[in-house]
Protein backbone atom coordinates (compact mmCIF):
# COMPACT_ATOMS: atom_id res chain seq x y z
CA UNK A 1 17.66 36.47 -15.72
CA UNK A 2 19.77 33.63 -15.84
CA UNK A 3 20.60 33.29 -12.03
CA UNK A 4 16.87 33.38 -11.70
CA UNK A 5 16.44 30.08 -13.76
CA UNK A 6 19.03 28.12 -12.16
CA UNK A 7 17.24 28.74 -8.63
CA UNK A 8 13.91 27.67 -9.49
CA UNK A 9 15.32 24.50 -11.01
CA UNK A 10 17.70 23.77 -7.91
CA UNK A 11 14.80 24.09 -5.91
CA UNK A 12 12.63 22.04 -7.76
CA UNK A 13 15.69 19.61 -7.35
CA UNK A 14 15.45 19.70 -3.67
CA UNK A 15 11.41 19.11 -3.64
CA UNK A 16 11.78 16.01 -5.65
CA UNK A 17 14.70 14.62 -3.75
CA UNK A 18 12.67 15.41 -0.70
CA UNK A 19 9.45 13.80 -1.70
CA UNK A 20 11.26 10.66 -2.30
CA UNK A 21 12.86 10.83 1.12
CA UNK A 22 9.66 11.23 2.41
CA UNK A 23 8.23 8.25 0.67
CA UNK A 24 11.42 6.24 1.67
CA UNK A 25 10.57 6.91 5.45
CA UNK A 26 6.86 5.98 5.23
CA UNK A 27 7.67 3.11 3.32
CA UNK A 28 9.93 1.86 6.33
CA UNK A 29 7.72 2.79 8.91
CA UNK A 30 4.98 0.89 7.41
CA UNK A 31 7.27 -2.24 7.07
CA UNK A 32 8.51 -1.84 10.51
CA UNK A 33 4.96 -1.72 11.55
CA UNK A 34 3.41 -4.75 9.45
CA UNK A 35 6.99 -6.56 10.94
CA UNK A 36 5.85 -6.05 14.39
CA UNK A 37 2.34 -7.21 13.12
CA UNK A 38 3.79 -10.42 12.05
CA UNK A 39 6.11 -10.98 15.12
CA UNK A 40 3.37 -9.74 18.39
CA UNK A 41 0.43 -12.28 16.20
CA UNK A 42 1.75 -15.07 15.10
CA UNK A 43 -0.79 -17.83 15.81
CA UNK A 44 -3.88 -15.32 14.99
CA UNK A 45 -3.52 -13.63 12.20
CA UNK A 46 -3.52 -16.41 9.56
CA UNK A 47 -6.60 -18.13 10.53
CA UNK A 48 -8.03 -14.24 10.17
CA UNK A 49 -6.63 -13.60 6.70
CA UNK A 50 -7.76 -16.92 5.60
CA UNK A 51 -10.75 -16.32 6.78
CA UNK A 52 -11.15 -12.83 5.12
CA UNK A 53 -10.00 -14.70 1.71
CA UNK A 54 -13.03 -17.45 2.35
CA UNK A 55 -15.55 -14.75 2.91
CA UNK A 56 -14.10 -13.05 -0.59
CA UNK A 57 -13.93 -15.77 -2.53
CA UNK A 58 -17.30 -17.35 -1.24
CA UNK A 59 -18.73 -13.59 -2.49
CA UNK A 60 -17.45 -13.64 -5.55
CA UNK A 61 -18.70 -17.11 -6.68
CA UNK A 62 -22.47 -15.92 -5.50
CA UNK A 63 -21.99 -12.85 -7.51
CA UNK A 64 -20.33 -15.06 -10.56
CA UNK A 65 -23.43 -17.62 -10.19
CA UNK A 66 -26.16 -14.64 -10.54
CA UNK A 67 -24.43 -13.28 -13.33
CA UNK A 68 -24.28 -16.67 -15.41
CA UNK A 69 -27.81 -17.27 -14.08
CA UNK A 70 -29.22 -13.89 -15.39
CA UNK A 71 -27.54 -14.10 -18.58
């Protein structure tokens, strides 16, 4: 029974240390990716994030002015 044991928990060994490799190579794909983001868009993408944090911001003071106003 014991050899058994010692199996299952090498194997669970090996699905952990896989999972992690797996998260390690999505991880640096998706930094590669938001990299070449940054480097192919230089000039328009921070007019368009600040723009998306106006839009946010300009939301959440309506929603903060109903609130106090319906209170």
């Amino acid at each position: 029974m014991k050899p058994r044991f010692k199996s299952i928990t090498r194997r669970r060994h090996r699905r952990s240390g896989q999972a992690i490799t797996e998260y390690a190579a999505m991880l640096a794909f998706v930094a590669v990716l938001v990299s070449l983001v940054f480097a192919f868009a230089p000039g328009k993408l921070s007019p368009a994030i600040s723009a998306a944090f106006s839009v946010v911001t300009s939301q959440l003071n309506n929603l903060a002015a109903a609130a106090s106003a319906g209170s």
